[in-house]
PDB file of N, CA and C in Angstrom:
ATOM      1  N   UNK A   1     198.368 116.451  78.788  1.00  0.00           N
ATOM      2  CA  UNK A   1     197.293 115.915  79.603  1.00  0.00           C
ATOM      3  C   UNK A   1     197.100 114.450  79.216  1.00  0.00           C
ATOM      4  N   UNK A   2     196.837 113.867  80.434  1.00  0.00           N
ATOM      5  CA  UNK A   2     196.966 112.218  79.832  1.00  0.00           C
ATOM      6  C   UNK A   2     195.278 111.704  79.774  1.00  0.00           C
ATOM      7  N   UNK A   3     195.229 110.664  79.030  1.00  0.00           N
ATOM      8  CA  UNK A   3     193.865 110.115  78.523  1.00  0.00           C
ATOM      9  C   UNK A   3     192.981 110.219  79.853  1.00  0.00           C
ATOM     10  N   UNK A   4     193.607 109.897  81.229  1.00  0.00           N
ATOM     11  CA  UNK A   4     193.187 109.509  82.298  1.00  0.00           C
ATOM     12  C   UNK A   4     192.108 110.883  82.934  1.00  0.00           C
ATOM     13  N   UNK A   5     193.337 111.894  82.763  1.00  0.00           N
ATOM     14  CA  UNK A   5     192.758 113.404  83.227  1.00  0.00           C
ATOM     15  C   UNK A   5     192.072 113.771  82.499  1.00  0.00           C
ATOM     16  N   UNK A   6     191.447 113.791  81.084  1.00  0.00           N
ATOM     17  CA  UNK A   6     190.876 114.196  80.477  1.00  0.00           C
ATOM     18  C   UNK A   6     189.409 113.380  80.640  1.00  0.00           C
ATOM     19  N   UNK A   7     189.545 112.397  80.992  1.00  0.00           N
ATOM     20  CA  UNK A   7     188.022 111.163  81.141  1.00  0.00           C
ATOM     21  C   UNK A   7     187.732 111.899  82.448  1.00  0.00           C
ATOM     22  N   UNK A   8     188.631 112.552  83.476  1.00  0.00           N
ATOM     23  CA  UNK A   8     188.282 112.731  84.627  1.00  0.00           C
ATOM     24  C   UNK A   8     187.593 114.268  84.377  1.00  0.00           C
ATOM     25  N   UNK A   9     188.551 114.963  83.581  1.00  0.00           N
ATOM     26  CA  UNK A   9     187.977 116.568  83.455  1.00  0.00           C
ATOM     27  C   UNK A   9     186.218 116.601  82.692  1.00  0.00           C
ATOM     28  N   UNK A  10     186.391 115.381  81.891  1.00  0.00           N
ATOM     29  CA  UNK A  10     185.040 115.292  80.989  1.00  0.00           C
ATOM     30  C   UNK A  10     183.966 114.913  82.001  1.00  0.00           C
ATOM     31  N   UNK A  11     184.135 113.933  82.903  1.00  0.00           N
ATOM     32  CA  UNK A  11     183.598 113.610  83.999  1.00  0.00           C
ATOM     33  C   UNK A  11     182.394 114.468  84.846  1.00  0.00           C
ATOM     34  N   UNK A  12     183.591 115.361  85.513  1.00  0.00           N
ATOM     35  CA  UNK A  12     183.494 116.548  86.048  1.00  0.00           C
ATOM     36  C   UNK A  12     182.486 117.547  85.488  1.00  0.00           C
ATOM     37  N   UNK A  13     182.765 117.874  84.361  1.00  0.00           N
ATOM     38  CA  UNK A  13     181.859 118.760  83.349  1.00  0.00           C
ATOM     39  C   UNK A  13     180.734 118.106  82.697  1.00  0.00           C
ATOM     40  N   UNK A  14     180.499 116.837  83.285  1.00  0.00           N
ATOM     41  CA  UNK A  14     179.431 116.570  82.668  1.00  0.00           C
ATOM     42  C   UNK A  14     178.064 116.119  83.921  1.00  0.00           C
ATOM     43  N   UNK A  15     178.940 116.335  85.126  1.00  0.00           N
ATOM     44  CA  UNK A  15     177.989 116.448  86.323  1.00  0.00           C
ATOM     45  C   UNK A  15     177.792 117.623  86.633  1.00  0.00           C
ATOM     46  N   UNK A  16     178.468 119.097  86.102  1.00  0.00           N
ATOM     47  CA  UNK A  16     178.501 120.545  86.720  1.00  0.00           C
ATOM     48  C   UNK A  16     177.335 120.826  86.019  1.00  0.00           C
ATOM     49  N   UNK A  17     177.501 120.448  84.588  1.00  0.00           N
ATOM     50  CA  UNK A  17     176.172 120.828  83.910  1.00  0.00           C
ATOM     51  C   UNK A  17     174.784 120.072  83.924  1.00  0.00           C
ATOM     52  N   UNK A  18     175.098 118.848  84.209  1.00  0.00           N
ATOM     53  CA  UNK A  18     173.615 118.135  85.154  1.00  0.00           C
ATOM     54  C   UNK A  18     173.205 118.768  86.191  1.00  0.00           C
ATOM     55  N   UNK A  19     173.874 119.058  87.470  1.00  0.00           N
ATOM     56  CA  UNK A  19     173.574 120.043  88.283  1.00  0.00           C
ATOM     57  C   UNK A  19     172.863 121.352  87.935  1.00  0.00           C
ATOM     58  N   UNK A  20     173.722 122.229  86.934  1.00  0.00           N
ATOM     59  CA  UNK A  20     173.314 123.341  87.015  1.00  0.00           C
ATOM     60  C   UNK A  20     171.352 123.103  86.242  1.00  0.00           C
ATOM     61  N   UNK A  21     171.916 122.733  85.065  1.00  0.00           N
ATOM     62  CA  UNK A  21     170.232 122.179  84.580  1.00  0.00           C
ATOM     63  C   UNK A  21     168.967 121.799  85.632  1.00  0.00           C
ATOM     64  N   UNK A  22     169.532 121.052  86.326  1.00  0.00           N
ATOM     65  CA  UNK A  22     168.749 120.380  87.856  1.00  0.00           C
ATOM     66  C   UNK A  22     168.038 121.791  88.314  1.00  0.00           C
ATOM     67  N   UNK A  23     169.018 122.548  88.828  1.00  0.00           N
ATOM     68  CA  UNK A  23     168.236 123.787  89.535  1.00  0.00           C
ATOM     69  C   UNK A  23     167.784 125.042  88.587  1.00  0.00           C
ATOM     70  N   UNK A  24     168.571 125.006  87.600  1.00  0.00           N
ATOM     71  CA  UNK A  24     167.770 125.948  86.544  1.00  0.00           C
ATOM     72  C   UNK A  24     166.530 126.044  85.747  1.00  0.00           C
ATOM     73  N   UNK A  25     166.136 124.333  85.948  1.00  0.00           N
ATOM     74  CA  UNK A  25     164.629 123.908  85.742  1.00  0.00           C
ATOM     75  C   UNK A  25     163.568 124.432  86.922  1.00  0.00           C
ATOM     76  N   UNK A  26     164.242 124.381  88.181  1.00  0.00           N
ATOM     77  CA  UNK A  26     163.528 124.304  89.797  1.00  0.00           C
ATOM     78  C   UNK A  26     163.118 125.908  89.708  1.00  0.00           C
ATOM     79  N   UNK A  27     163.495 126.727  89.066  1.00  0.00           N
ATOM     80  CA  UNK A  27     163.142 127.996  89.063  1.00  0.00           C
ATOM     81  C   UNK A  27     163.068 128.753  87.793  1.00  0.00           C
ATOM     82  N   UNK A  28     162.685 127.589  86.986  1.00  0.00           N
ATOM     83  CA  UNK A  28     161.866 128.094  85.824  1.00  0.00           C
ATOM     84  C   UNK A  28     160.678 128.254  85.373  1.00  0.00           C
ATOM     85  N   UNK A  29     160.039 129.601  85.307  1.00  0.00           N
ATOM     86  CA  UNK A  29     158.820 130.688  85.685  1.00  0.00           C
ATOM     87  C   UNK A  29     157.743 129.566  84.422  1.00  0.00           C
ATOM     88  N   UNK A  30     158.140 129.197  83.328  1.00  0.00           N
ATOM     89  CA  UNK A  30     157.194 128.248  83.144  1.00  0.00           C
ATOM     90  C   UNK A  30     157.307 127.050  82.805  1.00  0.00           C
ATOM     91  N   UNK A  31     157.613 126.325  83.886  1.00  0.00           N
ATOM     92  CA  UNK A  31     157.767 124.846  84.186  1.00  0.00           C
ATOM     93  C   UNK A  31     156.282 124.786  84.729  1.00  0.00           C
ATOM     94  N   UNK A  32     155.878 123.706  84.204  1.00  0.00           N
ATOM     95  CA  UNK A  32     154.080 123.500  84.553  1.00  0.00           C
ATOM     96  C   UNK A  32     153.993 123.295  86.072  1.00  0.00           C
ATOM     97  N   UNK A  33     153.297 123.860  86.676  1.00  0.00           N
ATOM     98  CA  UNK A  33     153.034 123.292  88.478  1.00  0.00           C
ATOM     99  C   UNK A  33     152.078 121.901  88.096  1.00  0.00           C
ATOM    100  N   UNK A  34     152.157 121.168  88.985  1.00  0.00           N
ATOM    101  CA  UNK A  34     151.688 119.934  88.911  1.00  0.00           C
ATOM    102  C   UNK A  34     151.059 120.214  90.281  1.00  0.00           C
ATOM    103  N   UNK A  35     149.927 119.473  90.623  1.00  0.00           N
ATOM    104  CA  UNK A  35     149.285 119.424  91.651  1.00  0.00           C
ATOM    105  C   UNK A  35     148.006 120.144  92.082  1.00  0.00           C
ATOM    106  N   UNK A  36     146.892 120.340  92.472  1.00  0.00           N
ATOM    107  CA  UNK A  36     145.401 120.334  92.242  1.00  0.00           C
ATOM    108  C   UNK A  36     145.541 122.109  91.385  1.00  0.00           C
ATOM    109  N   UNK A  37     144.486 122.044  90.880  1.00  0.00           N
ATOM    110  CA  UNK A  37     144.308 123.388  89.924  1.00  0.00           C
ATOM    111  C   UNK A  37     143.903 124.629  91.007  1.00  0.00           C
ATOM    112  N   UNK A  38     142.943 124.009  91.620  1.00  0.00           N
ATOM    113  CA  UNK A  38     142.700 125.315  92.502  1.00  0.00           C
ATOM    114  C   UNK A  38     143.784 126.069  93.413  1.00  0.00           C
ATOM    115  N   UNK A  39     144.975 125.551  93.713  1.00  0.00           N
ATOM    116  CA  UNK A  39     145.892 125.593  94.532  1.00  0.00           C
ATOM    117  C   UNK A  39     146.131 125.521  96.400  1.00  0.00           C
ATOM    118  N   UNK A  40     144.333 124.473  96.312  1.00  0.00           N
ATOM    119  CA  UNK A  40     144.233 124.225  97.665  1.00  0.00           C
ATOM    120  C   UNK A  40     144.258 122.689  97.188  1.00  0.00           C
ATOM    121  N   UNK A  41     144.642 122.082  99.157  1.00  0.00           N
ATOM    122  CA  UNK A  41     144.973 120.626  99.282  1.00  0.00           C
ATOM    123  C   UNK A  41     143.528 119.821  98.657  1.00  0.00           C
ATOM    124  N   UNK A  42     143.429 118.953  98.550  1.00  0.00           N
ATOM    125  CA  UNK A  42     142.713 117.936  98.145  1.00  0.00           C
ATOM    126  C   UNK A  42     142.006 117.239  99.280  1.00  0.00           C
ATOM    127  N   UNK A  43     140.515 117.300  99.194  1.00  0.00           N
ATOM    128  CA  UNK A  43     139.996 116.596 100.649  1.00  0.00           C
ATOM    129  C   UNK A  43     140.198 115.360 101.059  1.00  0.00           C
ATOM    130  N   UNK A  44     140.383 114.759 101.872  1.00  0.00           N
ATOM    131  CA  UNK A  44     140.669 113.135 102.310  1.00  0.00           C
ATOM    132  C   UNK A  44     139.876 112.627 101.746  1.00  0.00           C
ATOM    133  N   UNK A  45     140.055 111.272 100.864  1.00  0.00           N
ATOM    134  CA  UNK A  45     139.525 110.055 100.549  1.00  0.00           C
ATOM    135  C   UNK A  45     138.393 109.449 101.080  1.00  0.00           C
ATOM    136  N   UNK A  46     137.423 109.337 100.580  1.00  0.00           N
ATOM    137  CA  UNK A  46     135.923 108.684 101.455  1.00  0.00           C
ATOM    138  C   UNK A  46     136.133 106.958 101.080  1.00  0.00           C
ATOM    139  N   UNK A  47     137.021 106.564 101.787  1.00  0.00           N
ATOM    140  CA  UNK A  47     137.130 104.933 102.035  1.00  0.00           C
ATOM    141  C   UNK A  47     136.069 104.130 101.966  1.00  0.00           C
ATOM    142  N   UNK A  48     134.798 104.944 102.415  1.00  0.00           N
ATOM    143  CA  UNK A  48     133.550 103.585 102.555  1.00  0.00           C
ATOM    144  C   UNK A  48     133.153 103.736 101.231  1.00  0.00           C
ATOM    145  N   UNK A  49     132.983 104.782 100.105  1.00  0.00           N
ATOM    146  CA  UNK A  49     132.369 105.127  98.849  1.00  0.00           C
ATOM    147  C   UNK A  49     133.167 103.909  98.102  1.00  0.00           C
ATOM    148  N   UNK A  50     134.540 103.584  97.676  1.00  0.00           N
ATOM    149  CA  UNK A  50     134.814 102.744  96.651  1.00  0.00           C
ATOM    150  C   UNK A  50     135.212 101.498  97.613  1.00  0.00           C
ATOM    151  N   UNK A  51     135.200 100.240  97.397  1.00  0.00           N
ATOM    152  CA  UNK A  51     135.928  98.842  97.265  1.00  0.00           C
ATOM    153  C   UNK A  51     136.648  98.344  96.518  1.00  0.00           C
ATOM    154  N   UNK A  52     137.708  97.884  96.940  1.00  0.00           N
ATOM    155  CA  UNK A  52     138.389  96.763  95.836  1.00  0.00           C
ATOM    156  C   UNK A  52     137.720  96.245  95.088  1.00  0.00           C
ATOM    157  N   UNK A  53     137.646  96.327  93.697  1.00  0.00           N
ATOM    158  CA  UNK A  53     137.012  95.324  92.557  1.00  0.00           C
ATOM    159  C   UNK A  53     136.023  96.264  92.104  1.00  0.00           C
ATOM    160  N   UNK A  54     135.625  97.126  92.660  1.00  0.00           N
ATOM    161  CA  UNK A  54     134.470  98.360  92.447  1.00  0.00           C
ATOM    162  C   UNK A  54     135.223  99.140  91.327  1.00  0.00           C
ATOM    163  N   UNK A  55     133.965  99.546  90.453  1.00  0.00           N
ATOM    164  CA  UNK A  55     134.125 100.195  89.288  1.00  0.00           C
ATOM    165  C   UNK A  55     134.542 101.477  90.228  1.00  0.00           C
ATOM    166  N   UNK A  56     135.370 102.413  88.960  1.00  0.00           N
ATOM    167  CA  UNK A  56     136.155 103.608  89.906  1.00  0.00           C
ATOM    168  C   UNK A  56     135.025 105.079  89.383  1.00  0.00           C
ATOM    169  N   UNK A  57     134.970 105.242  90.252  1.00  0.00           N
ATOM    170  CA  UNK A  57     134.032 107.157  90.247  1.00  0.00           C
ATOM    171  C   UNK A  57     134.934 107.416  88.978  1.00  0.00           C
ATOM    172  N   UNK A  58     133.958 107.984  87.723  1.00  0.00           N
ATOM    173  CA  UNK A  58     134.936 109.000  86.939  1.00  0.00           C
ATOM    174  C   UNK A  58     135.076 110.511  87.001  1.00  0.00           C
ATOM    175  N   UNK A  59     136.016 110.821  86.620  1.00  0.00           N
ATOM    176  CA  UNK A  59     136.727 111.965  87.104  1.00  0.00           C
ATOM    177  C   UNK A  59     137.538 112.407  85.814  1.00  0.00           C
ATOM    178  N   UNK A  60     137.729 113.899  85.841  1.00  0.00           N
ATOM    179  CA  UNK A  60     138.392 114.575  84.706  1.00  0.00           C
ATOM    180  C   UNK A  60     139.784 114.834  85.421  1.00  0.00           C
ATOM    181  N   UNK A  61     140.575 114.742  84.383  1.00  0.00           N
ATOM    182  CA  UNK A  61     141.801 115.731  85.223  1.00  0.00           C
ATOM    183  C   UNK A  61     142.157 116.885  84.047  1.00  0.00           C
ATOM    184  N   UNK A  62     142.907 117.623  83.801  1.00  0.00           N
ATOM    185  CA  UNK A  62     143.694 117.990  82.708  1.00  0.00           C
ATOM    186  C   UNK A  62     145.434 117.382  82.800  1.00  0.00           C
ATOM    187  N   UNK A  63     146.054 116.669  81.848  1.00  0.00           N
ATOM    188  CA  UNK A  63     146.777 116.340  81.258  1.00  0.00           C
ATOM    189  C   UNK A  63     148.009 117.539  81.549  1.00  0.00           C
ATOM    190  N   UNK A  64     149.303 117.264  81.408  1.00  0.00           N
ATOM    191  CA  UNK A  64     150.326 117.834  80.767  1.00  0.00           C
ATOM    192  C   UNK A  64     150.686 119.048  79.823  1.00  0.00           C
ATOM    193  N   UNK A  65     149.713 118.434  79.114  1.00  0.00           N
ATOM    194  CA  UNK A  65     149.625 119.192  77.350  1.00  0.00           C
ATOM    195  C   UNK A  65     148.785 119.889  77.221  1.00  0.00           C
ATOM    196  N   UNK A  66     147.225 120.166  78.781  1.00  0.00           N
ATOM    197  CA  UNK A  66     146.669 121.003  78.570  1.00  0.00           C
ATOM    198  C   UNK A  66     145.596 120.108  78.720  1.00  0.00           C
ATOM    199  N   UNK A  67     145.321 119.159  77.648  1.00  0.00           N
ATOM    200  CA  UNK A  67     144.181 118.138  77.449  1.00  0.00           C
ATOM    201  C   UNK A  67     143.428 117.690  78.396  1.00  0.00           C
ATOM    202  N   UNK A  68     141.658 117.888  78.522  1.00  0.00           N
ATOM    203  CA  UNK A  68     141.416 117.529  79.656  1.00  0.00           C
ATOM    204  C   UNK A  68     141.035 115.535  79.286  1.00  0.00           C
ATOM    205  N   UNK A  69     141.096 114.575  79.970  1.00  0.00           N
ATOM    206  CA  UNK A  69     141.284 113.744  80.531  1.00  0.00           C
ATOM    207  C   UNK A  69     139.835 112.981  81.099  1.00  0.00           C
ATOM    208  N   UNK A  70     139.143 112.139  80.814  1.00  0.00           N
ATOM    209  CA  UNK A  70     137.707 111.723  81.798  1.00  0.00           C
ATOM    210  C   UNK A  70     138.460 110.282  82.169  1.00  0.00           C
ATOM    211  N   UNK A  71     138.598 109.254  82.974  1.00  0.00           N
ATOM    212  CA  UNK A  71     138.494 108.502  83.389  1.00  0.00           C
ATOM    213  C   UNK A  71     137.464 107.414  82.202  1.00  0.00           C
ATOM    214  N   UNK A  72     136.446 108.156  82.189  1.00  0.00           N
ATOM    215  CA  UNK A  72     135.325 106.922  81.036  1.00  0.00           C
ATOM    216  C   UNK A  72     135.671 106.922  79.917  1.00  0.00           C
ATOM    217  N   UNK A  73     136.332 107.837  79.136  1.00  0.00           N
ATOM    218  CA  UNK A  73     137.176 107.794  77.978  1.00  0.00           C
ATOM    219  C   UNK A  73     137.845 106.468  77.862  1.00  0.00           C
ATOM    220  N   UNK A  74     138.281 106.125  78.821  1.00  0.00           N
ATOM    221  CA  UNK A  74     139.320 104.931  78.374  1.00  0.00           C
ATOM    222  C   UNK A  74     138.827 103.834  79.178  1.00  0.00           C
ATOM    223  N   UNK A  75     137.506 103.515  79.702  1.00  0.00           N
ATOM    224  CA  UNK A  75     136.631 102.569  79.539  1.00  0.00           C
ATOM    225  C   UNK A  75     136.475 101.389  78.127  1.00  0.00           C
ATOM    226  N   UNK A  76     136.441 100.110  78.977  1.00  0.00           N
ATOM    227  CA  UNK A  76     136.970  98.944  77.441  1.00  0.00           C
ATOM    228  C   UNK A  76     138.116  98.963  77.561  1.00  0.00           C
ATOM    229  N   UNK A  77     139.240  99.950  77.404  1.00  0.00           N
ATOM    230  CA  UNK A  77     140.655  99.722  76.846  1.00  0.00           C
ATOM    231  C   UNK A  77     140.780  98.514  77.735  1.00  0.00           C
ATOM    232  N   UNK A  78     142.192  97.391  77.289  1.00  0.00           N
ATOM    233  CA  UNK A  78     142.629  96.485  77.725  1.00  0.00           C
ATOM    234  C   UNK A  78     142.881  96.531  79.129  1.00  0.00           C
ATOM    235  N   UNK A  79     143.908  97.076  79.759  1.00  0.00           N
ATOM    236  CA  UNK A  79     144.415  97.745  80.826  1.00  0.00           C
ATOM    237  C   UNK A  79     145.006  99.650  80.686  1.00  0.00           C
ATOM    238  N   UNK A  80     144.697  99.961  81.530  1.00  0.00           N
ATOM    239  CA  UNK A  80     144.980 101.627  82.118  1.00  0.00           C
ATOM    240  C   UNK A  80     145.469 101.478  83.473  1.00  0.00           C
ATOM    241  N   UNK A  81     146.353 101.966  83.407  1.00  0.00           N
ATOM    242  CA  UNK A  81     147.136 102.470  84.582  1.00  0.00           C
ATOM    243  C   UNK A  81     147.237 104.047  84.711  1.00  0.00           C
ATOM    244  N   UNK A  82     146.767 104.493  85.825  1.00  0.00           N
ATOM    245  CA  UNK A  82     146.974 105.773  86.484  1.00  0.00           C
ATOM    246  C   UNK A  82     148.051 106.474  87.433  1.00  0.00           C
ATOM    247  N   UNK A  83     148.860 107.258  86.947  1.00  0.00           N
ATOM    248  CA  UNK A  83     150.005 107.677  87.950  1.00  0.00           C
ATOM    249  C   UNK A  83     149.692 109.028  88.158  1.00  0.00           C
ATOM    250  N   UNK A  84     149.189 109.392  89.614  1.00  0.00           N
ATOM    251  CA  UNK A  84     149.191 110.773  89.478  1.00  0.00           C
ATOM    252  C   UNK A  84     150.262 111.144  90.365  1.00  0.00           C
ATOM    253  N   UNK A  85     150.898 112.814  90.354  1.00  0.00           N
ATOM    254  CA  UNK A  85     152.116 113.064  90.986  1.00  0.00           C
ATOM    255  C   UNK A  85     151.590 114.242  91.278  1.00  0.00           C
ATOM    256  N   UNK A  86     151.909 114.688  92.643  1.00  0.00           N
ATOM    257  CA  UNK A  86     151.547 115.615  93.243  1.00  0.00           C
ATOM    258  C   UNK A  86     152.979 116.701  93.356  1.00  0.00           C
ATOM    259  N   UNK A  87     152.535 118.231  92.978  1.00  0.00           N
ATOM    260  CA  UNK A  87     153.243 119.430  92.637  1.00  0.00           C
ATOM    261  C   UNK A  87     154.690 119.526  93.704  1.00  0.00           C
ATOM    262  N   UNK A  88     155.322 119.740  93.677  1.00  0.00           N
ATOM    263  CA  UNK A  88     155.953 120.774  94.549  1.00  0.00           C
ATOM    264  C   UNK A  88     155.768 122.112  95.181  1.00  0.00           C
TER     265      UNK A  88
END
């Protein structure tokens, strides 16, 4: 087998098993669901309540790890950035 086929066979086997991982996560019974707790949609946004530059409503979430989360907790800090990602 030449150096060539073997970079190609390693190749190969190293995208079969990215793949398989990919979907073996997608139907794993405890992979955390992400997305509202109650397991209903989230009501539309009241646009007139906040403004640009307006202090933000605080709000709890729970975390990843379980941890619940307030928004005023991290009041003062320098900068906070918020990413939320909605479930599948």
């Amino acid at each position: 087998m030449s150096v060539r086929s073997a970079i190609v066979l390693l190749l190969v086997a190293v995208a079969a098993a990215a793949t398989w991982l990919l979907f073996a996560q997608r139907g794993n019974p405890e992979s955390p669901v992400l997305g509202p707790a109650d397991g209903y949609d989230l009501p539309p946004t009241d646009l007139e309540r906040v403004a640009v530059g307006d202090v933000a409503p605080d709000f709890s979430l729970t975390a990843l790890s379980g941890e619940v989360l307030t928004l005023s907790d991290f009041r003062g800090a320098k900068n906070t950035v918020l990413v939320f990602y909605r479930g599948h």
